[in-house]
PDB file of N, CA and C in Angstrom:
ATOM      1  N   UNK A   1       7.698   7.210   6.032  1.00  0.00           N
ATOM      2  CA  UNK A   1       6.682   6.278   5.609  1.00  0.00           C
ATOM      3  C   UNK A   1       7.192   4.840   5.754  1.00  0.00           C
ATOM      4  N   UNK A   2       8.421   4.678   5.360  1.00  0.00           N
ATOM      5  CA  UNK A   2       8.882   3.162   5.337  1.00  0.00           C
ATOM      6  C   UNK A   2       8.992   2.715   6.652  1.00  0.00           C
ATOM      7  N   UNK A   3       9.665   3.921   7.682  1.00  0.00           N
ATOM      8  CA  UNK A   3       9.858   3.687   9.478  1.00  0.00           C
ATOM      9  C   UNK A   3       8.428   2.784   9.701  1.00  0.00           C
ATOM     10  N   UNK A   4       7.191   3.409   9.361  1.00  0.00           N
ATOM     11  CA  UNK A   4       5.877   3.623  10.089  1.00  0.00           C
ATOM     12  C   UNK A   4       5.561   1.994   9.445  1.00  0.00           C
ATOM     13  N   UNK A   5       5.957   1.424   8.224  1.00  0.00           N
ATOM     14  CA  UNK A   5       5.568   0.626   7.200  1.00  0.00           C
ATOM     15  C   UNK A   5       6.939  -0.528   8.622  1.00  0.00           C
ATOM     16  N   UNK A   6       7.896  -0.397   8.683  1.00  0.00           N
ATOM     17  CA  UNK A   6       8.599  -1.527   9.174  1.00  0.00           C
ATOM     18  C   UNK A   6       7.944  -1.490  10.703  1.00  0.00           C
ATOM     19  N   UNK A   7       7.511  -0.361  11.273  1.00  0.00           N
ATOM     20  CA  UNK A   7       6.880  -0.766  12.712  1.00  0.00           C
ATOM     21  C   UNK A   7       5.873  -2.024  13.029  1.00  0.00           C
ATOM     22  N   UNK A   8       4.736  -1.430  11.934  1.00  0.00           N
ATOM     23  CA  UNK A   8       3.199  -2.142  11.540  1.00  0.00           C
ATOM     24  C   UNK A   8       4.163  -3.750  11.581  1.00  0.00           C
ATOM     25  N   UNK A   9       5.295  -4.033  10.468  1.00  0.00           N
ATOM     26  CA  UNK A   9       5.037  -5.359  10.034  1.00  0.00           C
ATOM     27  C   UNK A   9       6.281  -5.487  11.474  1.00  0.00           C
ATOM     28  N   UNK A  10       6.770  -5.123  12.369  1.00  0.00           N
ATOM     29  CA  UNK A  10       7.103  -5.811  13.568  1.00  0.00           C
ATOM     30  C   UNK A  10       6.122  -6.036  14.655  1.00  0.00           C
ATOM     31  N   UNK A  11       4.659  -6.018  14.307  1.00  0.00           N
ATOM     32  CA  UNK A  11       3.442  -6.267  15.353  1.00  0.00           C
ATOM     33  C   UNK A  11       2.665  -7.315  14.137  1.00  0.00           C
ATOM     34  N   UNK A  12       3.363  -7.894  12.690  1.00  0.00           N
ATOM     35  CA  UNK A  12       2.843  -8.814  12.238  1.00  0.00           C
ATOM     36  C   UNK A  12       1.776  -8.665  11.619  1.00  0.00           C
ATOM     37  N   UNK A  13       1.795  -7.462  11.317  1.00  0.00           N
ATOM     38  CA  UNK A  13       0.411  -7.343  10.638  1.00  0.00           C
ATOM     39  C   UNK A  13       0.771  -5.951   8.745  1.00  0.00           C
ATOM     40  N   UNK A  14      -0.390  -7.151   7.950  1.00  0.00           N
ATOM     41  CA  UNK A  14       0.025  -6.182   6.845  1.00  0.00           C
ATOM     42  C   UNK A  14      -0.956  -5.233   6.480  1.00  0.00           C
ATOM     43  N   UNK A  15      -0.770  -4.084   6.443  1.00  0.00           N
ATOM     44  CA  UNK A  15      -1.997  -2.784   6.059  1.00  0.00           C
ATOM     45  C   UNK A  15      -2.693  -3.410   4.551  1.00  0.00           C
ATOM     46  N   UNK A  16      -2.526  -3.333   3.626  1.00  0.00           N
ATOM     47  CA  UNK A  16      -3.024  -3.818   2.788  1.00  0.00           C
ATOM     48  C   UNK A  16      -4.269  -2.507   1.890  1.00  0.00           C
ATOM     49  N   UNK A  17      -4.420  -1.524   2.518  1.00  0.00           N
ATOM     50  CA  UNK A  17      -4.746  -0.246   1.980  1.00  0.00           C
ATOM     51  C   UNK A  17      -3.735   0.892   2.334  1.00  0.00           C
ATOM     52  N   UNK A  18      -2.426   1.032   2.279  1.00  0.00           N
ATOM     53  CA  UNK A  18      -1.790   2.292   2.068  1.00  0.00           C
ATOM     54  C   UNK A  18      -2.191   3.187   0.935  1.00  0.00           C
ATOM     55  N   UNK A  19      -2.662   4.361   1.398  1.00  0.00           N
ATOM     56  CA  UNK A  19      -2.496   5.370   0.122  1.00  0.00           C
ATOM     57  C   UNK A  19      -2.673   6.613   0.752  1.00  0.00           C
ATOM     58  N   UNK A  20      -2.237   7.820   0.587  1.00  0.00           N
ATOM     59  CA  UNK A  20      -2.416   9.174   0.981  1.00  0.00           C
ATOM     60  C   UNK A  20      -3.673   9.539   1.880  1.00  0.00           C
ATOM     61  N   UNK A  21      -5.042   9.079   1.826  1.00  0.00           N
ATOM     62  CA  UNK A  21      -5.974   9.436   2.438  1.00  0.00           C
ATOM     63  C   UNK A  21      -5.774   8.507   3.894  1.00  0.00           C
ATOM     64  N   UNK A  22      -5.259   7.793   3.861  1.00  0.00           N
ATOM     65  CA  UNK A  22      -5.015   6.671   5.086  1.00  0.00           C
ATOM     66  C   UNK A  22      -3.751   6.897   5.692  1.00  0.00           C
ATOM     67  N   UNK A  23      -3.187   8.324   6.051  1.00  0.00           N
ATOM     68  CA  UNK A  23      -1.805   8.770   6.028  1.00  0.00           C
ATOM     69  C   UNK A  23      -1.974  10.215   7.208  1.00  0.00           C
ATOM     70  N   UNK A  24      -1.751   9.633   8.257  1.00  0.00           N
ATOM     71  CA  UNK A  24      -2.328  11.109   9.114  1.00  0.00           C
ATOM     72  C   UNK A  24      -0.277  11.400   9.708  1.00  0.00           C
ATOM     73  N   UNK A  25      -0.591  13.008  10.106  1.00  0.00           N
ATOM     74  CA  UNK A  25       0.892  13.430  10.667  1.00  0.00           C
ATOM     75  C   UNK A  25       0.210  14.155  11.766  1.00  0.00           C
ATOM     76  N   UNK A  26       1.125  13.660  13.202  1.00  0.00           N
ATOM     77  CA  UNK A  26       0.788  14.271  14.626  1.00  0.00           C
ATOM     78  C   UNK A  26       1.126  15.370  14.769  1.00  0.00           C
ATOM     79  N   UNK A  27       1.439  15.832  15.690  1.00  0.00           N
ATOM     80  CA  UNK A  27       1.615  17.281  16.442  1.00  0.00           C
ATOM     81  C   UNK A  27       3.096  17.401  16.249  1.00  0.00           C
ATOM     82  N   UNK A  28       3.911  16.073  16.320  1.00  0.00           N
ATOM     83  CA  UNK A  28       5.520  15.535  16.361  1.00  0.00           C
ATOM     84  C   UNK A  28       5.852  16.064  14.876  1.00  0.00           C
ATOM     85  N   UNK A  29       5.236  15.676  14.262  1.00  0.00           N
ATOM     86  CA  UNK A  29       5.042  15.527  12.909  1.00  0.00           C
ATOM     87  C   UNK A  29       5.488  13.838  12.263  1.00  0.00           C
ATOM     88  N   UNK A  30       5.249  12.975  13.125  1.00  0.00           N
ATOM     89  CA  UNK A  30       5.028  11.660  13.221  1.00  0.00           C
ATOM     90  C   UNK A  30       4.211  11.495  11.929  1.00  0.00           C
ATOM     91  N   UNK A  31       4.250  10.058  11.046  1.00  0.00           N
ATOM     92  CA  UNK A  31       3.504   9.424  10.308  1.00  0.00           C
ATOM     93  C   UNK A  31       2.539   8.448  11.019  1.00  0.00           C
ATOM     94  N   UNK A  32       1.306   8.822  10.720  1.00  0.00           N
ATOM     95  CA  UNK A  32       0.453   7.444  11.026  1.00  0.00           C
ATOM     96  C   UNK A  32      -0.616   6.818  10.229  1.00  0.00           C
ATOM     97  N   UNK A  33      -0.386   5.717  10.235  1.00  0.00           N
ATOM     98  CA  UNK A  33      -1.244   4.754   9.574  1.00  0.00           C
ATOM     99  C   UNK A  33      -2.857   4.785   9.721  1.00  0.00           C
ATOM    100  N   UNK A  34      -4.050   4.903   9.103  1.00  0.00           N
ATOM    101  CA  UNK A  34      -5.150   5.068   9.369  1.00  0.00           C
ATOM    102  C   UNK A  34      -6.270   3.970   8.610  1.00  0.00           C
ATOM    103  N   UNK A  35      -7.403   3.635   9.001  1.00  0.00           N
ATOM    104  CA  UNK A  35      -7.732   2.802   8.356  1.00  0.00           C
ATOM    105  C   UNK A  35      -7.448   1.328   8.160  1.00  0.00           C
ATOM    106  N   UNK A  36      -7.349   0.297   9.429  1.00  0.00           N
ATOM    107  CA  UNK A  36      -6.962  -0.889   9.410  1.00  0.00           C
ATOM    108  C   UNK A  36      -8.172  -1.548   8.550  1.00  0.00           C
ATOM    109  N   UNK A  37      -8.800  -1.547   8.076  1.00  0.00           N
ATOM    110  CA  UNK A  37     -10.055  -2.082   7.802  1.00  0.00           C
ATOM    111  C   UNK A  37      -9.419  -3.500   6.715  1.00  0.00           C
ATOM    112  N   UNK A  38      -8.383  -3.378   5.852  1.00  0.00           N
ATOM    113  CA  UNK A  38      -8.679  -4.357   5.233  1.00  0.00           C
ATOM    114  C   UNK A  38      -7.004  -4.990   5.606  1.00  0.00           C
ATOM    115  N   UNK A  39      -6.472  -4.896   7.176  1.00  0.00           N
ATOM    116  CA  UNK A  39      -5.380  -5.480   7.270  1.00  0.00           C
ATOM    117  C   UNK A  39      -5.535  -6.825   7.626  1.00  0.00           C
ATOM    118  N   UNK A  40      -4.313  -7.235   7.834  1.00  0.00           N
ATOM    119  CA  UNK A  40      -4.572  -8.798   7.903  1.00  0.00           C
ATOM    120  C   UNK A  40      -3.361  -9.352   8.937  1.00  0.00           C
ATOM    121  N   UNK A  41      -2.989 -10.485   9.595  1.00  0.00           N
ATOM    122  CA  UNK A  41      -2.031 -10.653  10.571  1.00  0.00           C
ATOM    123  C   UNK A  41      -1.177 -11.027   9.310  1.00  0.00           C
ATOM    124  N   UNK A  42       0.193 -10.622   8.990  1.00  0.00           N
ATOM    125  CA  UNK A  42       1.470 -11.081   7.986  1.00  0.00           C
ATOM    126  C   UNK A  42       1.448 -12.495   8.209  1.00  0.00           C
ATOM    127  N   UNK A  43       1.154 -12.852   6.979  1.00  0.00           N
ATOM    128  CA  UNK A  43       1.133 -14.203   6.781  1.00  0.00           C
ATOM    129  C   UNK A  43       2.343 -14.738   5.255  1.00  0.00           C
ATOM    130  N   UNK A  44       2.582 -15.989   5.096  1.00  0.00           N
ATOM    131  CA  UNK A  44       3.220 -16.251   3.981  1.00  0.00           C
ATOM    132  C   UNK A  44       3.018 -15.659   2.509  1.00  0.00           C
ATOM    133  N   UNK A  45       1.112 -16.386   2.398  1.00  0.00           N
ATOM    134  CA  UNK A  45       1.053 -15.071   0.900  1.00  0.00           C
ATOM    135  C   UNK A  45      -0.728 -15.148   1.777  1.00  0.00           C
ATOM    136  N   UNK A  46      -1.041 -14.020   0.936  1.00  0.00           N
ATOM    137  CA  UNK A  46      -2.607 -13.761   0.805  1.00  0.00           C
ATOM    138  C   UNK A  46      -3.055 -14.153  -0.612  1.00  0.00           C
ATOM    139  N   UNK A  47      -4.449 -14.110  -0.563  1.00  0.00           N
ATOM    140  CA  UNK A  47      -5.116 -14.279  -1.802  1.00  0.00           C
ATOM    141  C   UNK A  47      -6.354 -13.022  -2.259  1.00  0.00           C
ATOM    142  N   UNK A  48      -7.140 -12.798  -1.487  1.00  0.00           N
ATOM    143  CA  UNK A  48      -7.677 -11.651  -1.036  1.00  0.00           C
ATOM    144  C   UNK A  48      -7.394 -10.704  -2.116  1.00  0.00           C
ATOM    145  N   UNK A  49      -8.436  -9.934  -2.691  1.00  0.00           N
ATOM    146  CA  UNK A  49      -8.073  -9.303  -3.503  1.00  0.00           C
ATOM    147  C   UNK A  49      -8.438  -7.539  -2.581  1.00  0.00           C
ATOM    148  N   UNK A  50      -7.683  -7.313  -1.767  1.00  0.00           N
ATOM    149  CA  UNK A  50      -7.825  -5.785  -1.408  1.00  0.00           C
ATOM    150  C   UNK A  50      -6.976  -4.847  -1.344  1.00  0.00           C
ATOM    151  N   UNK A  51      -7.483  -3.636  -1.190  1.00  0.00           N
ATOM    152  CA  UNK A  51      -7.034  -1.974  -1.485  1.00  0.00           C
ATOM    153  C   UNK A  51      -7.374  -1.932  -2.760  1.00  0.00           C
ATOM    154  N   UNK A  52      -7.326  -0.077  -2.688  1.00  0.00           N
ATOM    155  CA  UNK A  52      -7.809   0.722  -3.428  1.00  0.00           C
ATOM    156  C   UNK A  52      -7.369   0.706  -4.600  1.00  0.00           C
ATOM    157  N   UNK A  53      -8.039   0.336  -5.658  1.00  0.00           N
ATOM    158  CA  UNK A  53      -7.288   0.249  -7.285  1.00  0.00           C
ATOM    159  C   UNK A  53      -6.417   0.550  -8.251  1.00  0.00           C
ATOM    160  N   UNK A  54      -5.980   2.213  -7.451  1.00  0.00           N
ATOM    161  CA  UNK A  54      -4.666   3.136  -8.195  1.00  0.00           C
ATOM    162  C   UNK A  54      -3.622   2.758  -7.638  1.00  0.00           C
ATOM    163  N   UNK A  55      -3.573   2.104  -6.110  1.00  0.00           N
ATOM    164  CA  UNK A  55      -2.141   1.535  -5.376  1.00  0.00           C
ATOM    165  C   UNK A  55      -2.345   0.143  -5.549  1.00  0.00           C
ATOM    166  N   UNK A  56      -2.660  -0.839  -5.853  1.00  0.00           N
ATOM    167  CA  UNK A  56      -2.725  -1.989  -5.625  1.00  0.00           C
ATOM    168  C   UNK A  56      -1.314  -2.642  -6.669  1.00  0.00           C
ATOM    169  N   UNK A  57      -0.901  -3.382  -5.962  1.00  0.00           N
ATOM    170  CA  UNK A  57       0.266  -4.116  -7.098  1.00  0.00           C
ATOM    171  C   UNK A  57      -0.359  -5.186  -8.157  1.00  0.00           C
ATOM    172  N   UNK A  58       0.623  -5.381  -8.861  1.00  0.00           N
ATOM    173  CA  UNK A  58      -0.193  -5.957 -10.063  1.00  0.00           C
ATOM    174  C   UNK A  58      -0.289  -7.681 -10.024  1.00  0.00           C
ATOM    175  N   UNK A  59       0.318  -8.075  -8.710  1.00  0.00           N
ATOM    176  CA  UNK A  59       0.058  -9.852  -8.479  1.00  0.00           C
ATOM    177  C   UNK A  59      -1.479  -9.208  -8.091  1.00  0.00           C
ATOM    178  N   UNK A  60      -2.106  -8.444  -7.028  1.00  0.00           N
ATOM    179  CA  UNK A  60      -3.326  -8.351  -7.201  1.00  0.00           C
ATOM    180  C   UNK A  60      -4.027  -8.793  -8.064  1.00  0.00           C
ATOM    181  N   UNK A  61      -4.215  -7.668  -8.757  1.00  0.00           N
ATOM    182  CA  UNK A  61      -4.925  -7.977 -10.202  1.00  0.00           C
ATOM    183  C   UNK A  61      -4.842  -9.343 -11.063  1.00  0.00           C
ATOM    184  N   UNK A  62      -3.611  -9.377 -10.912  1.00  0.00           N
ATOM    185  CA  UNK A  62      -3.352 -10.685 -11.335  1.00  0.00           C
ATOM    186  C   UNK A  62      -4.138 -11.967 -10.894  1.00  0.00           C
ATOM    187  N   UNK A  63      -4.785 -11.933  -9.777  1.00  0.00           N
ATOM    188  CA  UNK A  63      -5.446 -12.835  -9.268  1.00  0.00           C
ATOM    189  C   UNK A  63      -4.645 -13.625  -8.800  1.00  0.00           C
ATOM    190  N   UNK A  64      -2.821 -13.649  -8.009  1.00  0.00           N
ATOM    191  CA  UNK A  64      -1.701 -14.205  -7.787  1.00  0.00           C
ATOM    192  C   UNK A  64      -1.941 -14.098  -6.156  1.00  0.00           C
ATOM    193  N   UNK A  65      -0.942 -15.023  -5.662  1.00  0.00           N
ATOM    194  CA  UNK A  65      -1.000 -15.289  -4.389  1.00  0.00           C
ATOM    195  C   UNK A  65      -0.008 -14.304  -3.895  1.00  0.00           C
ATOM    196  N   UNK A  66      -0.198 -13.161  -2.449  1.00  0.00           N
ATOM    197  CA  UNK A  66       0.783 -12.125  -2.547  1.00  0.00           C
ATOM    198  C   UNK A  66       1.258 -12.329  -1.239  1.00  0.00           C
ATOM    199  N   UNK A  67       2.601 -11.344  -0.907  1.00  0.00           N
ATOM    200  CA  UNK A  67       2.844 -11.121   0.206  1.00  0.00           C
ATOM    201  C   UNK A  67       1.928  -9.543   0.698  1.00  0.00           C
ATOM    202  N   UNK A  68       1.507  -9.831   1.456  1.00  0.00           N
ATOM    203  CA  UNK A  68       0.835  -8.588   1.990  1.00  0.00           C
ATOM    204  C   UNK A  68       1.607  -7.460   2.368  1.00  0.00           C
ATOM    205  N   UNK A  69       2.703  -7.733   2.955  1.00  0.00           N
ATOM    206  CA  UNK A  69       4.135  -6.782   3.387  1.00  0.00           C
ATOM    207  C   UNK A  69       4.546  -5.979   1.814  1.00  0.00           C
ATOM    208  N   UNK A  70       4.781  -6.821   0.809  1.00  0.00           N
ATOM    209  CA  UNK A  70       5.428  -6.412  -0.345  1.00  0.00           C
ATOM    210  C   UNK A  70       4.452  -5.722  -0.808  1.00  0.00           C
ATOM    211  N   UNK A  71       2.935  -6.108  -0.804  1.00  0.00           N
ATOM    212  CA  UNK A  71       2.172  -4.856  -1.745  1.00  0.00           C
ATOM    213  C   UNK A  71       1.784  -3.499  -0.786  1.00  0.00           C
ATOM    214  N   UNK A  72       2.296  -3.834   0.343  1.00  0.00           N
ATOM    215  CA  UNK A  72       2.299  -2.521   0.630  1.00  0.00           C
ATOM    216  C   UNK A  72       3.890  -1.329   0.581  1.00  0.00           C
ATOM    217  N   UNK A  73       4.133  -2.032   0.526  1.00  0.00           N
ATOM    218  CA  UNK A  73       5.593  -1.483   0.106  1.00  0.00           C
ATOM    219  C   UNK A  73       5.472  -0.766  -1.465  1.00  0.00           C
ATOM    220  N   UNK A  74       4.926  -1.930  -2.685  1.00  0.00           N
ATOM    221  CA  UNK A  74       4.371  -1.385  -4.001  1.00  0.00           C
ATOM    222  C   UNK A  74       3.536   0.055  -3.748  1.00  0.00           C
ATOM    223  N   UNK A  75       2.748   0.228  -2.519  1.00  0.00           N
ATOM    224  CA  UNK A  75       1.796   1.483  -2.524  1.00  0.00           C
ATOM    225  C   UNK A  75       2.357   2.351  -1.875  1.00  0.00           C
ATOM    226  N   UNK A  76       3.442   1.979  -1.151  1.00  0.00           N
ATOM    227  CA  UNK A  76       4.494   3.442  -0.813  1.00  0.00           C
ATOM    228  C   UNK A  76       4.993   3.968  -2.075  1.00  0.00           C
ATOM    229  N   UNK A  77       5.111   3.236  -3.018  1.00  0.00           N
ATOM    230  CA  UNK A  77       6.139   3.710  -3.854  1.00  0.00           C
ATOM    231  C   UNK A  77       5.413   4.627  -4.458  1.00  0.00           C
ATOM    232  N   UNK A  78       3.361   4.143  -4.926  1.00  0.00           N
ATOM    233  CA  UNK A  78       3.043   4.829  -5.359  1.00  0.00           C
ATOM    234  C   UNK A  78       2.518   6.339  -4.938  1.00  0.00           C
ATOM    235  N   UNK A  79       2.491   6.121  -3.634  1.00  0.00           N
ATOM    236  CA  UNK A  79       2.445   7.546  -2.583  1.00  0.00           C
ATOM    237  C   UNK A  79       3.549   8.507  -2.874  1.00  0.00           C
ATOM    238  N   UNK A  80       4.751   7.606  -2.776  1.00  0.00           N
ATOM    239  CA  UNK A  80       6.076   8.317  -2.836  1.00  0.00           C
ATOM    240  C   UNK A  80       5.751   9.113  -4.426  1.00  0.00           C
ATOM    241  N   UNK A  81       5.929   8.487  -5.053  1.00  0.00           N
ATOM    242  CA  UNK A  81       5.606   9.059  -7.107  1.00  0.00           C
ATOM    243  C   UNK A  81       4.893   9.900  -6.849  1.00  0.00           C
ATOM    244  N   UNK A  82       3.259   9.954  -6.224  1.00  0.00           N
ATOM    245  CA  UNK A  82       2.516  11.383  -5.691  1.00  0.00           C
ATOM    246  C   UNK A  82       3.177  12.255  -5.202  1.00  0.00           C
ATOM    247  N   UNK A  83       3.352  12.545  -4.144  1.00  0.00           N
ATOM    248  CA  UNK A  83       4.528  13.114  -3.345  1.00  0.00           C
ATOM    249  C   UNK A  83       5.246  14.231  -3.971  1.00  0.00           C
ATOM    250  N   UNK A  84       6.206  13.582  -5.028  1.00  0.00           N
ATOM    251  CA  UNK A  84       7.507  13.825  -5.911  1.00  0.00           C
ATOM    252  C   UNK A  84       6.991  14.730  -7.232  1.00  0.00           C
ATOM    253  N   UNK A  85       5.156  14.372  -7.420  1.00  0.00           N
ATOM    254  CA  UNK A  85       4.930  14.793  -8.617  1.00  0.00           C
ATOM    255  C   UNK A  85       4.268  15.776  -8.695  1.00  0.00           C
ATOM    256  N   UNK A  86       3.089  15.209  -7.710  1.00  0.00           N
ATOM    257  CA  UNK A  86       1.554  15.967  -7.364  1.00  0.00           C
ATOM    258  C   UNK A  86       0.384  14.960  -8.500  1.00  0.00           C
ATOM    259  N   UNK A  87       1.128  13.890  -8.535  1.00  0.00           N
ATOM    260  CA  UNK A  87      -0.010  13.241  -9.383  1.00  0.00           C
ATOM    261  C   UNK A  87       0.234  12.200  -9.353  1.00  0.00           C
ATOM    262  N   UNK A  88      -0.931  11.254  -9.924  1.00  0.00           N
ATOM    263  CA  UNK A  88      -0.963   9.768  -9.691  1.00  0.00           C
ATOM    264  C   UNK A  88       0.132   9.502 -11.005  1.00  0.00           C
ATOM    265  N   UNK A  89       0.846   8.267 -10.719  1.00  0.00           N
ATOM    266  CA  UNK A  89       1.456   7.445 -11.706  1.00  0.00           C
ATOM    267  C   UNK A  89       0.567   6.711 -13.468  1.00  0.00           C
ATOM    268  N   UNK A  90      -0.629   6.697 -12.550  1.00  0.00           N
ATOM    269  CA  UNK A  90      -1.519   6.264 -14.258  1.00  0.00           C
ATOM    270  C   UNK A  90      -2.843   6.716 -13.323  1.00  0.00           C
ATOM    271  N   UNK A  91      -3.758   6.424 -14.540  1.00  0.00           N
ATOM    272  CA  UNK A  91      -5.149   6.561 -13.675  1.00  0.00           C
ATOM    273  C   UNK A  91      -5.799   5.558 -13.200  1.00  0.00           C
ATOM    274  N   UNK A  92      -5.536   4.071 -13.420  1.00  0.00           N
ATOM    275  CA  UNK A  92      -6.290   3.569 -12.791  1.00  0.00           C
ATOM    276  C   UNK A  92      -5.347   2.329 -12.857  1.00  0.00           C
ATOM    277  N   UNK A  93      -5.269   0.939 -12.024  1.00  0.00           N
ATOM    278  CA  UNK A  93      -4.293   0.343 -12.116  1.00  0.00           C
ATOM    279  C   UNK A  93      -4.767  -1.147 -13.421  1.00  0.00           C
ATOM    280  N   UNK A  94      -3.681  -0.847 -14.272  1.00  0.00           N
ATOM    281  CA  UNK A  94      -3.891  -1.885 -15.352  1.00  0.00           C
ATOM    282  C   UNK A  94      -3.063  -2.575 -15.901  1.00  0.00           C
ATOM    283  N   UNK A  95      -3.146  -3.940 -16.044  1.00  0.00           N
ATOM    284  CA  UNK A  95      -1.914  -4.340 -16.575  1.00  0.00           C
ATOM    285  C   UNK A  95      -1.538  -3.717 -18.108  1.00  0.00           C
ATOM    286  N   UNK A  96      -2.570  -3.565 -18.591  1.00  0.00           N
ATOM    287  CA  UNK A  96      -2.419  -3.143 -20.194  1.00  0.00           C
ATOM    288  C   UNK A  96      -1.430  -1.867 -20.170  1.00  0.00           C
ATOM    289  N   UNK A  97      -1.493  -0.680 -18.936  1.00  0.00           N
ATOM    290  CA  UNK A  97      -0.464   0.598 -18.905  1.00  0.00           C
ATOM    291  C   UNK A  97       0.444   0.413 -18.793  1.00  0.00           C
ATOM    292  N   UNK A  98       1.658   0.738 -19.863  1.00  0.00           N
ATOM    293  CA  UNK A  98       3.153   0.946 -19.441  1.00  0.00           C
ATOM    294  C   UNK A  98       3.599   1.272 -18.216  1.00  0.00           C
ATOM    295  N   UNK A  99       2.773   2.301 -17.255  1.00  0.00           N
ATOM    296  CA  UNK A  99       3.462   2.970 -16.517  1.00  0.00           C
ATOM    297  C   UNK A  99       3.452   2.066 -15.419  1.00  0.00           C
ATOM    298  N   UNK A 100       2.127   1.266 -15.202  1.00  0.00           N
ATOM    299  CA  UNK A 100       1.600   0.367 -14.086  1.00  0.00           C
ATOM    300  C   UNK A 100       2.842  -0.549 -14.309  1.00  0.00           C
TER     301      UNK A 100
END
């Protein structure tokens, strides 16, 4: 996931929706990225408030200026925690949750 995550940001561009449904494996058994819809060319920070609400990092929410690279990196982690568990980390992303 991280290989497929450092390829994307050597063509300059940040996904900005990573999460399991946007996650296809080839014939190789290759990772691929699906769903460019809310990427953006890697820029200094974004403002933009996008992706899906259970992966999103919490400068998001925050209404903070982000790196687009870093919150997708935040939504590997939360893929990865799926992965490892079979379940989401919280249910919905909040600053008020410990776990978030």
């Amino acid at each position: 996931m991280i290989e497929t995550l450092k390829y994307i940001k050597t063509k300059k561009i940040a996904h900005r929706d990573i999460k399991i449904e946007n996650m296809l494996v080839n014939e190789l058994f290759q990772l691929k990225f699906a769903d460019f819809g809310f990427a953006s060319l890697s820029k200094e920070t974004e403002t933009q408030q996008m992706g899906t609400p259970i992966y999103v990092a919490p400068e998001i929410l925050e209404g903070k200026e982000y790196s687009g690279e870093k919150v997708d990196v935040f939504a590997c982690g939360v893929v990865l925690y799926i992965m490892l568990t079979g379940r989401y980390p919280f249910y919905a992303a909040s600053l008020t949750d410990h776990r978030y």
